[in-house]
N, C-alpha and C. Protein backbone atom coordinates (compact mmCIF):
# COMPACT_ATOMS: atom_id res chain seq x y z
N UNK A 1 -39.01 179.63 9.89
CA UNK A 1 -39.55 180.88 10.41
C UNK A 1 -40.69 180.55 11.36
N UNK A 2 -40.90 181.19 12.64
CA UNK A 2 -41.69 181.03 13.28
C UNK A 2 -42.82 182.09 13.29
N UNK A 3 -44.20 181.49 13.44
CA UNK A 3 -45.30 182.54 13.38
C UNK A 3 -45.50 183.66 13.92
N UNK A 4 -44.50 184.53 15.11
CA UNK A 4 -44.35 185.63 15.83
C UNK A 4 -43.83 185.99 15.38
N UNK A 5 -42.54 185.36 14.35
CA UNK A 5 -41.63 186.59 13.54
C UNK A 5 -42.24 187.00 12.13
N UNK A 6 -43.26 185.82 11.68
CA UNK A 6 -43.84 186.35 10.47
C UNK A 6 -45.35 186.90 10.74
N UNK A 7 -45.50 187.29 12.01
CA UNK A 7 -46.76 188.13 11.94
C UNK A 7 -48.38 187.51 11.48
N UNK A 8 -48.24 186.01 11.20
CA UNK A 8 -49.02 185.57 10.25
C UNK A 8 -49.21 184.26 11.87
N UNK A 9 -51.20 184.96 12.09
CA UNK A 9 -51.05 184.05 13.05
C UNK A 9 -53.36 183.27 12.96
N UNK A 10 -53.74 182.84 12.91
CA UNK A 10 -54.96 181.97 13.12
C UNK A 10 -55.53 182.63 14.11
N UNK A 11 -56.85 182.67 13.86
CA UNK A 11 -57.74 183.26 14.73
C UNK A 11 -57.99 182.32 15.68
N UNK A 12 -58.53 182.34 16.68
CA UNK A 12 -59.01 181.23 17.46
C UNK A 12 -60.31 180.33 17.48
N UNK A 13 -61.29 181.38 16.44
CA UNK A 13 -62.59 180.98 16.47
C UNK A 13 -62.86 181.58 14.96
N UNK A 14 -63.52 180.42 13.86
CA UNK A 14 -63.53 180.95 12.54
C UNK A 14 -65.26 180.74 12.34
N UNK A 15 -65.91 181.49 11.80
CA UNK A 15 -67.05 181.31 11.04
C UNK A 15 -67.70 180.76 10.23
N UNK A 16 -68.09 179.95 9.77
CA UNK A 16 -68.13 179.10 8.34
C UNK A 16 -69.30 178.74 8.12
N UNK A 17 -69.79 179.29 7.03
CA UNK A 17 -71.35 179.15 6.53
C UNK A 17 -71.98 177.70 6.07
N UNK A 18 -72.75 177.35 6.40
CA UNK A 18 -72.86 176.07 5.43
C UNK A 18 -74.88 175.27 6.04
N UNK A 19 -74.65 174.28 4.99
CA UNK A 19 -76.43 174.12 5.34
C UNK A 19 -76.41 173.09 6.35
N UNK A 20 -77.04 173.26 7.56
CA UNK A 20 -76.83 172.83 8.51
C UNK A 20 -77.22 170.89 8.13
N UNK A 21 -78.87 171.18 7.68
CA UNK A 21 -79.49 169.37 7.62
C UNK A 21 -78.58 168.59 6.40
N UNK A 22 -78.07 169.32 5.52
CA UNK A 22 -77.25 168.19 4.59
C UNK A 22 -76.45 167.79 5.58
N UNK A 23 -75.29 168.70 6.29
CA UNK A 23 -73.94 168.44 6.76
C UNK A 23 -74.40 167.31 7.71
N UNK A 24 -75.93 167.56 8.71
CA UNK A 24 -75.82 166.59 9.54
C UNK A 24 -76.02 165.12 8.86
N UNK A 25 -77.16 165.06 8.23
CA UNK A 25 -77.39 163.35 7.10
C UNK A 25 -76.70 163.56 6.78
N UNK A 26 -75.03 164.03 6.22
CA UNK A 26 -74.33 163.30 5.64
C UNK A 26 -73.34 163.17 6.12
N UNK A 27 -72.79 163.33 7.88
CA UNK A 27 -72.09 162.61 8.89
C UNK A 27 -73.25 161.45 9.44
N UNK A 28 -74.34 161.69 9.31
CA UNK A 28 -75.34 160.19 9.86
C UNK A 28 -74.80 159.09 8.77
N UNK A 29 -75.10 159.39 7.69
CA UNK A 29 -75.52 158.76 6.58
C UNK A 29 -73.54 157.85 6.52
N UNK A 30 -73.05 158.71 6.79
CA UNK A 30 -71.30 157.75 6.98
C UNK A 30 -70.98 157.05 8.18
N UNK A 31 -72.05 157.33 9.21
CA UNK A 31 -71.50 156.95 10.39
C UNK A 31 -72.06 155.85 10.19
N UNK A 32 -73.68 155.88 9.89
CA UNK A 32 -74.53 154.35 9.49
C UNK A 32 -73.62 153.09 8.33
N UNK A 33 -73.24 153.40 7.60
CA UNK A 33 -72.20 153.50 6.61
C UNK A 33 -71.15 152.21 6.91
N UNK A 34 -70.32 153.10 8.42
CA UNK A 34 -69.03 152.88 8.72
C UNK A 34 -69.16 151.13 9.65
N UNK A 35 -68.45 149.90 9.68
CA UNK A 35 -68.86 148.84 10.29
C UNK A 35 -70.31 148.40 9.57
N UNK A 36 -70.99 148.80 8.59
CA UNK A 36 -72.24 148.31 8.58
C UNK A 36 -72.36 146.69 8.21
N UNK A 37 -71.52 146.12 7.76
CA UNK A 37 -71.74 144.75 7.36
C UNK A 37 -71.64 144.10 8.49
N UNK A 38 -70.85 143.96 9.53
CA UNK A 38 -70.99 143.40 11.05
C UNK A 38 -72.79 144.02 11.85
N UNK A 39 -73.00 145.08 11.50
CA UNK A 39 -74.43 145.08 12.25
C UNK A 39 -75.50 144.65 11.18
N UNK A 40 -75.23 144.54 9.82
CA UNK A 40 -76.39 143.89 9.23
C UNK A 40 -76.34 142.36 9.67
N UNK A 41 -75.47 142.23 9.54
CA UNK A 41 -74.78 140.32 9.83
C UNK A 41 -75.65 139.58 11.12
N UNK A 42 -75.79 140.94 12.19
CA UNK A 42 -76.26 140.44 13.44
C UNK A 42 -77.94 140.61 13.02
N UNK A 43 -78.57 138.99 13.51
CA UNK A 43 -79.97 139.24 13.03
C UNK A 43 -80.55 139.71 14.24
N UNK A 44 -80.08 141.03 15.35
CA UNK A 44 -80.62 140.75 16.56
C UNK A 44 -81.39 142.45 16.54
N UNK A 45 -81.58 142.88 17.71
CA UNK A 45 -82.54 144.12 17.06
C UNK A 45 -81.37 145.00 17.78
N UNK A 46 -81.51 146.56 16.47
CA UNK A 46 -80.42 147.52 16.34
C UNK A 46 -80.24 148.15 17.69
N UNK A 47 -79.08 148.69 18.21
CA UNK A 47 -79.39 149.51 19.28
C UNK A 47 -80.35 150.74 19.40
N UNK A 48 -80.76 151.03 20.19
CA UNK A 48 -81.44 152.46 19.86
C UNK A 48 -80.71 153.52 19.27
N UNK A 49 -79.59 154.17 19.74
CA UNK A 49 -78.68 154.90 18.80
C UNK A 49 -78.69 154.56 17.45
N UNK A 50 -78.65 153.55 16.70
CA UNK A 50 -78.50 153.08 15.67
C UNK A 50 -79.37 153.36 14.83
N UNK A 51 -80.96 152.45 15.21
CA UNK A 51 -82.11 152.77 14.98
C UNK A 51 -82.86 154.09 15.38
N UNK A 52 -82.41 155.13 15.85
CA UNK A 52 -83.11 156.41 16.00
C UNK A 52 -82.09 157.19 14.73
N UNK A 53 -80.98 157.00 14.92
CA UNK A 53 -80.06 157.84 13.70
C UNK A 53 -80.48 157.14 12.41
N UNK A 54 -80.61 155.73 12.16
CA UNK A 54 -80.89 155.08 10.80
C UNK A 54 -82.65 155.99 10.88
N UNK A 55 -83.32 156.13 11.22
CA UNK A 55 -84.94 156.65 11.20
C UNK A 55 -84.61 158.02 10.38
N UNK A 56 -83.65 158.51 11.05
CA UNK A 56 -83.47 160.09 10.63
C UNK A 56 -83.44 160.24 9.09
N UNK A 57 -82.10 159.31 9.04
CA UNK A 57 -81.33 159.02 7.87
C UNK A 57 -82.12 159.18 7.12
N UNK A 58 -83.22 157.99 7.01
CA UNK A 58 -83.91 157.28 5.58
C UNK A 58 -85.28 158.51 5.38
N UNK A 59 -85.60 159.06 6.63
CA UNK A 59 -87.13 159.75 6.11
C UNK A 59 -86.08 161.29 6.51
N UNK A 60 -86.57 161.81 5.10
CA UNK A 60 -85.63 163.11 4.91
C UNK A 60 -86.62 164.36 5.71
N UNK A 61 -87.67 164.03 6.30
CA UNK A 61 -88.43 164.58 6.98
C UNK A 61 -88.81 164.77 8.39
N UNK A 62 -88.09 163.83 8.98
CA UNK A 62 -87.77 163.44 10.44
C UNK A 62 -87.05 164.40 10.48
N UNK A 63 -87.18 164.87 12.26
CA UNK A 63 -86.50 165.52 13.01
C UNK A 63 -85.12 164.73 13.71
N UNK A 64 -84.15 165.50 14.01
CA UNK A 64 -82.92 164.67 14.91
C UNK A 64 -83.33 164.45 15.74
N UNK A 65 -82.93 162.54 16.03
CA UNK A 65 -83.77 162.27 17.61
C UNK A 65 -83.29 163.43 18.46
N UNK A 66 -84.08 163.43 19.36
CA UNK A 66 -83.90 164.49 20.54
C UNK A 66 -83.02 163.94 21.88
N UNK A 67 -82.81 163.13 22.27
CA UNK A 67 -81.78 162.34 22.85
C UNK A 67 -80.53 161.98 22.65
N UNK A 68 -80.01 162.88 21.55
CA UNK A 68 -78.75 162.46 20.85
C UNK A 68 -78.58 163.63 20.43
N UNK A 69 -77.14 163.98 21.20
CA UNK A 69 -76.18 165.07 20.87
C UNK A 69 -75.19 164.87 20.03
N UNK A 70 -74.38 165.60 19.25
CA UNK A 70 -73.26 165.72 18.34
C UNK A 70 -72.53 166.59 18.58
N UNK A 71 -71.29 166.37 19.58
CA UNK A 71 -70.05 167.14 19.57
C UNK A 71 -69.44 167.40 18.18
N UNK A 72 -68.63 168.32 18.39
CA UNK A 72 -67.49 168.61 17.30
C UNK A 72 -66.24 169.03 17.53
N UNK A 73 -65.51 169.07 17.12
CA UNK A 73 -64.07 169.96 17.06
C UNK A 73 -63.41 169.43 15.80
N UNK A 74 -62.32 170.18 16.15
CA UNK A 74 -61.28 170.67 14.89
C UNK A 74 -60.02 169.09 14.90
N UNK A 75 -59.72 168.23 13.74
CA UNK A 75 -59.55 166.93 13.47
C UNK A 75 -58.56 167.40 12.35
N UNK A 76 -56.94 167.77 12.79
CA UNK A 76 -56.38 168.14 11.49
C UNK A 76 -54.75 166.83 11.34
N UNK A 77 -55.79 165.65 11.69
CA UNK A 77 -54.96 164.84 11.52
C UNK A 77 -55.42 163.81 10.77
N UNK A 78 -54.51 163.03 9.58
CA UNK A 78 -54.29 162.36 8.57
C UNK A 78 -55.41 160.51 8.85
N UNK A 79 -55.12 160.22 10.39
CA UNK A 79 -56.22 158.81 10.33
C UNK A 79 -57.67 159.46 10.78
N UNK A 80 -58.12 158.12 9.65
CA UNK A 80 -59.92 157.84 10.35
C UNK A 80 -60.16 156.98 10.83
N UNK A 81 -61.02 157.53 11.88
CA UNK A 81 -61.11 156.69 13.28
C UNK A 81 -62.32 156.69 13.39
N UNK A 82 -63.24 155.39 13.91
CA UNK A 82 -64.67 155.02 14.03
C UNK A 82 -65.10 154.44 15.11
N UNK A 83 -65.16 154.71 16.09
CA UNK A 83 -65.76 153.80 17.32
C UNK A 83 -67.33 153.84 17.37
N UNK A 84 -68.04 152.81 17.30
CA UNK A 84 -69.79 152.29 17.40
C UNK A 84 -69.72 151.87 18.95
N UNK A 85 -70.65 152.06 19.59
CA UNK A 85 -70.89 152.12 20.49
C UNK A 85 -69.92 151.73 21.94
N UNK A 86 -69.20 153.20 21.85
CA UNK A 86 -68.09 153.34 22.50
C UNK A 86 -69.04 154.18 24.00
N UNK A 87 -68.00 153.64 25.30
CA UNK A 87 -68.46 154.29 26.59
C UNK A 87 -67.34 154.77 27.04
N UNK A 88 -67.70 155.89 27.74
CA UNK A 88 -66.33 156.73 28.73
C UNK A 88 -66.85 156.85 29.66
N UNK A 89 -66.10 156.32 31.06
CA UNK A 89 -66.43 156.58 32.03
C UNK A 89 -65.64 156.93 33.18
N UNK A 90 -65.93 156.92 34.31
CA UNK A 90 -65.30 158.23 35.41
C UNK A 90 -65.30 157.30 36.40
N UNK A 91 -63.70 157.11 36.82
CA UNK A 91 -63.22 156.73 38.16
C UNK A 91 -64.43 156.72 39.36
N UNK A 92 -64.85 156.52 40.28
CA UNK A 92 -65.45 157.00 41.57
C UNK A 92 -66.81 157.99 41.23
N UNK A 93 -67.68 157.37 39.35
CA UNK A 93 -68.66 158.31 39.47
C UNK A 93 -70.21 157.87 39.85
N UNK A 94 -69.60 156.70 40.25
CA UNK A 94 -71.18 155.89 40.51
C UNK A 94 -71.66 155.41 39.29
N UNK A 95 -71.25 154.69 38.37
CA UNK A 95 -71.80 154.30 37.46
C UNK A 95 -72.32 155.57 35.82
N UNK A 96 -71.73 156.78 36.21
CA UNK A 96 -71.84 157.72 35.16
C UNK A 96 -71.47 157.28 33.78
N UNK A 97 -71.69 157.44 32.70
CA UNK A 97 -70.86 157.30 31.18
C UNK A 97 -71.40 158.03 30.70
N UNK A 98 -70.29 158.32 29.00
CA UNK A 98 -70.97 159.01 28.18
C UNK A 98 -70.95 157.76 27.09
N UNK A 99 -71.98 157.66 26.17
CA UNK A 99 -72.26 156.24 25.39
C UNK A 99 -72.76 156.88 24.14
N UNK A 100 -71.71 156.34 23.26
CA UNK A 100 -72.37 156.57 21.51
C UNK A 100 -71.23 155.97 20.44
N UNK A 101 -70.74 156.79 19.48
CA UNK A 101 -70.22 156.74 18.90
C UNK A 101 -69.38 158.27 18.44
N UNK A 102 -68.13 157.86 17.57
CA UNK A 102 -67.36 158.70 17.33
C UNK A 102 -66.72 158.33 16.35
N UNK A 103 -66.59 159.68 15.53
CA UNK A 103 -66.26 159.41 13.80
C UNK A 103 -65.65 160.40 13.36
N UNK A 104 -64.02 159.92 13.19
CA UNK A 104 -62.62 161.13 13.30
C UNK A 104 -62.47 160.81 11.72
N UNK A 105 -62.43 162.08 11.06
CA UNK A 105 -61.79 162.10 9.60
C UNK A 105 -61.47 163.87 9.44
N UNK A 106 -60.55 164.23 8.72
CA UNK A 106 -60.22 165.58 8.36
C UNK A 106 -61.02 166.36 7.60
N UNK A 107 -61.70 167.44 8.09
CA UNK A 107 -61.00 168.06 8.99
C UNK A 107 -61.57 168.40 10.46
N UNK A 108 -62.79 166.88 10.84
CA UNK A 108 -63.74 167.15 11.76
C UNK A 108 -63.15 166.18 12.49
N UNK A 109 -64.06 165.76 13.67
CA UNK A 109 -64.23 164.69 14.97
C UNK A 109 -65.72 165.01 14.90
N UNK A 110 -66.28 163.91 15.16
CA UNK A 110 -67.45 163.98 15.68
C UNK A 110 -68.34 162.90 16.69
N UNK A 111 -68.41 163.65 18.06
CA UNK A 111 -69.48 162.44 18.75
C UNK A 111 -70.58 162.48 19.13
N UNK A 112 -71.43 161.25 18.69
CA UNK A 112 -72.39 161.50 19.31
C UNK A 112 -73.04 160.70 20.04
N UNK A 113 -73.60 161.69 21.28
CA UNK A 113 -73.53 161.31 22.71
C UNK A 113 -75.55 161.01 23.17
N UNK A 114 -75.32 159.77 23.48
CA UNK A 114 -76.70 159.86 24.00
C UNK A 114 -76.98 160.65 25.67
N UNK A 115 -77.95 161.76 24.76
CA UNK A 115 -77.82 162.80 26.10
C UNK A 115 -79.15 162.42 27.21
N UNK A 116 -79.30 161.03 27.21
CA UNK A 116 -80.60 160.41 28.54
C UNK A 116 -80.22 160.26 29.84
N UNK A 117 -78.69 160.15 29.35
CA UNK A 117 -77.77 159.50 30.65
C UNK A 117 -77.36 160.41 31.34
N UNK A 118 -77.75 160.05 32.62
CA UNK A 118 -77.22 161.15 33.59
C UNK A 118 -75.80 161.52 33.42
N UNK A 119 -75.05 163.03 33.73
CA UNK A 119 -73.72 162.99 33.56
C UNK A 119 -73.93 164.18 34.70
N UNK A 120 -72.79 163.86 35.96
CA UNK A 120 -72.56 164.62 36.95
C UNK A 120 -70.81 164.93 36.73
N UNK A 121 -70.30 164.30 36.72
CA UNK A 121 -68.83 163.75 37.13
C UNK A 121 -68.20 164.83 35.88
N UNK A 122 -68.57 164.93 34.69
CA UNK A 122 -67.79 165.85 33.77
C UNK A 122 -68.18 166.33 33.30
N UNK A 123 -68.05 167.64 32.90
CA UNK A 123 -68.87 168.80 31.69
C UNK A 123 -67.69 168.85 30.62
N UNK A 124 -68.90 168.61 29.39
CA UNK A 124 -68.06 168.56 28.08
C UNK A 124 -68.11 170.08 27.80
N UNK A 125 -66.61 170.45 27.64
CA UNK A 125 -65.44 171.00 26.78
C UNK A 125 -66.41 171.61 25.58
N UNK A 126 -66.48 170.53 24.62
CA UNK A 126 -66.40 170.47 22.83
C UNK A 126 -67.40 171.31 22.70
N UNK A 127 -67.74 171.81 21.93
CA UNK A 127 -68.97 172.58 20.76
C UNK A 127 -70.22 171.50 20.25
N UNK A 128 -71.12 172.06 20.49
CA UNK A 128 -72.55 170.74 20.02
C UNK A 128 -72.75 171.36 19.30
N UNK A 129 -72.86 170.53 18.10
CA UNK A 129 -73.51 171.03 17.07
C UNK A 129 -75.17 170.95 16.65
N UNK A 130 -75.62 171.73 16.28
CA UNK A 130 -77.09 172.56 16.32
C UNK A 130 -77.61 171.39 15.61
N UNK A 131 -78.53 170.83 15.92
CA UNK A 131 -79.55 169.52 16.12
C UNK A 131 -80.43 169.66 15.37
N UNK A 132 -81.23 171.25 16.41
CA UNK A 132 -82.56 171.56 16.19
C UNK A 132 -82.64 172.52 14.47
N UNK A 133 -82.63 171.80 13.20
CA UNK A 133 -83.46 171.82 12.18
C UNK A 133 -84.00 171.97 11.37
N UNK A 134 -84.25 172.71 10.38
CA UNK A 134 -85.05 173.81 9.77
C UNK A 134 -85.86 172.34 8.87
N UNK A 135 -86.68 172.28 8.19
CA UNK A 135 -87.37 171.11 7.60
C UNK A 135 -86.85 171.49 6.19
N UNK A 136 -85.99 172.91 6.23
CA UNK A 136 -85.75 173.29 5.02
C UNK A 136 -84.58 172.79 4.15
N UNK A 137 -84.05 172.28 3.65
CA UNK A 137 -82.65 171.06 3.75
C UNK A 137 -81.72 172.13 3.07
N UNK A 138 -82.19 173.24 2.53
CA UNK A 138 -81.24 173.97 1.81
C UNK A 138 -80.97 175.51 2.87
N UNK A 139 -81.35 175.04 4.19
CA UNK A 139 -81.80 176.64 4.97
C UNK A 139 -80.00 176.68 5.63
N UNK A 140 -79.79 178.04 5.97
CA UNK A 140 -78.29 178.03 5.90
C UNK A 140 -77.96 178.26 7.42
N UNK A 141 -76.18 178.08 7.93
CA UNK A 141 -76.67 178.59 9.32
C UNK A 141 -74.89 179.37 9.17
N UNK A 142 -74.08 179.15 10.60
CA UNK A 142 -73.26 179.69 10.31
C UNK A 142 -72.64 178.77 11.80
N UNK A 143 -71.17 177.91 11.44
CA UNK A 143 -70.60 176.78 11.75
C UNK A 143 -69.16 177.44 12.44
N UNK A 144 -69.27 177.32 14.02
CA UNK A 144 -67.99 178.13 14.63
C UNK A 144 -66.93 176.97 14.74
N UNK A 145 -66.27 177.23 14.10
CA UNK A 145 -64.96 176.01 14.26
C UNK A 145 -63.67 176.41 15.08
N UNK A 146 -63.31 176.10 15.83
CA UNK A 146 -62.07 176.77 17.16
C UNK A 146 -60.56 175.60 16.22
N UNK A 147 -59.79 177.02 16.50
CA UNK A 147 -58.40 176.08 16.06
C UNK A 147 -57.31 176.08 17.21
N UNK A 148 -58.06 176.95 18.11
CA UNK A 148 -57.40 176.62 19.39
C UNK A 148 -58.22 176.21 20.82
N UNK A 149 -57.76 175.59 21.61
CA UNK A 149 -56.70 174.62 21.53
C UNK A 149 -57.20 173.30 20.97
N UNK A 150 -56.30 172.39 20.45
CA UNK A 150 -56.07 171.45 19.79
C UNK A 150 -56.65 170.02 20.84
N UNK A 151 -57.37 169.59 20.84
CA UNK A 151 -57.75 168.06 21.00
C UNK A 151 -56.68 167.11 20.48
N UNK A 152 -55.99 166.55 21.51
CA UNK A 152 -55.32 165.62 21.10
C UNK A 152 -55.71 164.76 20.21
N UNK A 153 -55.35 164.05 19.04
CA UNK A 153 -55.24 163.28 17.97
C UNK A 153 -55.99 161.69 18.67
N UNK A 154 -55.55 161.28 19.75
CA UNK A 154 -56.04 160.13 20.35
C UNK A 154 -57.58 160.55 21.06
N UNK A 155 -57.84 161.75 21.23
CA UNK A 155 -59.25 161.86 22.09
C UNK A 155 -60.27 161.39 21.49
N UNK A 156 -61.44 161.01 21.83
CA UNK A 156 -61.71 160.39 23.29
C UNK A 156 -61.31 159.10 23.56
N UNK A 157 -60.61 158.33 22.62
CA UNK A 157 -60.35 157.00 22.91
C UNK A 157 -58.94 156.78 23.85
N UNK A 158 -58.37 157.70 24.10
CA UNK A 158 -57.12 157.26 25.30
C UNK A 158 -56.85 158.67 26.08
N UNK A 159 -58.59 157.98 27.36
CA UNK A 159 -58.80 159.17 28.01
C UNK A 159 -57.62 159.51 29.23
N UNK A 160 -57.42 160.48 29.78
CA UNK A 160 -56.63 161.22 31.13
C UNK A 160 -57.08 161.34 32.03
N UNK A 161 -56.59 160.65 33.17
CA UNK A 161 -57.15 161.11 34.58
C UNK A 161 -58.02 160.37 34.66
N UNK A 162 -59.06 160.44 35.70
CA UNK A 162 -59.60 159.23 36.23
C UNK A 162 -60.52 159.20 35.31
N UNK A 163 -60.13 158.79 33.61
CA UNK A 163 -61.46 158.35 32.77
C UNK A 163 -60.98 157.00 32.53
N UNK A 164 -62.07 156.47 31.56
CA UNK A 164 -61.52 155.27 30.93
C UNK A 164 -62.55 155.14 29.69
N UNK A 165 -62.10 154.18 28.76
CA UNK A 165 -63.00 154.25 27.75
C UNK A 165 -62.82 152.59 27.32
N UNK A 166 -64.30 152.36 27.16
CA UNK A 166 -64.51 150.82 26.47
C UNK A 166 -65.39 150.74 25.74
N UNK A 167 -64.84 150.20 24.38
CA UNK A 167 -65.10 149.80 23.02
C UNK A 167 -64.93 148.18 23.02
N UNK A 168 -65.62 147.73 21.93
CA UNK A 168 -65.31 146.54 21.84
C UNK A 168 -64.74 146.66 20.11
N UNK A 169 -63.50 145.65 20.11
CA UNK A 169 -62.78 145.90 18.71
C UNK A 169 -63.68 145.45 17.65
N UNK A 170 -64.56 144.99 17.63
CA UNK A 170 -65.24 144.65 16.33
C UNK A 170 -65.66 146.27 16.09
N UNK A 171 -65.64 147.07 16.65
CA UNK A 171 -66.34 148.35 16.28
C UNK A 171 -65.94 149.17 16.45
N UNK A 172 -64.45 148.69 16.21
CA UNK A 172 -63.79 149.86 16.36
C UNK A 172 -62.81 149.69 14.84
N UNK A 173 -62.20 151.11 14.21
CA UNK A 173 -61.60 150.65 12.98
C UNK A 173 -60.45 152.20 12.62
N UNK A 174 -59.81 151.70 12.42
CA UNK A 174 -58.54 152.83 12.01
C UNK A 174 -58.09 152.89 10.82
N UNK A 175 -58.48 153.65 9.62
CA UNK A 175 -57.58 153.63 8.57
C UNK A 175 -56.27 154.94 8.64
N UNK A 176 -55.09 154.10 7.82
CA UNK A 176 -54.29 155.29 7.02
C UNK A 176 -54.49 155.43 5.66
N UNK A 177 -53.55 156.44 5.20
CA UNK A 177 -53.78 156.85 3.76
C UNK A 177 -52.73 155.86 3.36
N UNK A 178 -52.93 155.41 2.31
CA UNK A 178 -52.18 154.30 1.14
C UNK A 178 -50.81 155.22 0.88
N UNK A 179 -50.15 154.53 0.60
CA UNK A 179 -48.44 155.26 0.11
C UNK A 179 -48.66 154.62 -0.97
């Protein structure tokens, strides 16, 4: 049966309540998490991304660095996907990128983008998710999640058109689910 004949159809844009500072420390707190034995291993000093999100992490009183954005969208596919300090960049943009990391598990995507860097060449699409805070960890907000249209399953790592994207494989990691 198809969804026009059963009348039964998804909104495009859903509402969803939830406490904003847990949800964010606890996509930091997995992203720090994710690869961590290869960056403890290195005795060299953390990137700034790394070390401004690890700052956040540990003092439950810190603000989100302010230089670092967090996309979102809707992730209703089965692998998790981790890229650490992944770049996308633009054919003919003069040296433009977008530089961070990205951390795909169901039923989210999430990147985050160091926002210092100039960006002319493309305007992001995705939904940012709200940064700015309450000191209150239990203060509530209200989380717009879009189910249309769909982000391809491979985005941002196998960009279209004059993008490109470079990762280096140590930091990059794909699981499936076990059979």
């Amino acid at each position: 049966m198809n969804y026009a004949a059963s009348g039964l159809s998804l909104p495009r844009i859903q509402l969803f309540d939830y406490l904003p500072d847990r949800f964010v420390r606890s996509i930091v707190g997995h992203l720090l998490a994710a690869n961590a034995v290869n960056d403890v291993r290195s005795n060299g000093v953390a990137p700034p991304i790394d070390s401004a999100l690890r700052a956040y992490f540990m003092d439950p009183n810190a603000a989100f660095p302010a230089n670092i954005d967090i996309y979102y969208w809707l992730y209703p596919y089965r692998w998790r996907i981790i890229l650490k300090h992944g770049a996308m960049g633009f054919a003919g943009s003069a040296g433009d990128i977008m530089y961070g990391h990205v951390f795909k598990f169901f039923p989210f995507s999430f990147w985050f983008v160091k926002n210092d860097l100039p960006m002319k060449n493309w305007k992001i699409t995705l939904r940012k998710l709200n940064t700015d805070l309450s000191s209150d960890l239990d203060a509530t907000n209200r989380l717009a999640v879009e189910f249309r249209p769909l982000q391809s399953p491979n985005f941002p790592e196998a960009p279209e058109g004059d993008r490109m994207w470079l990762v280096n494989d140590d930091l990059a990691s794909r699981t499936d689910d076990r059979s």
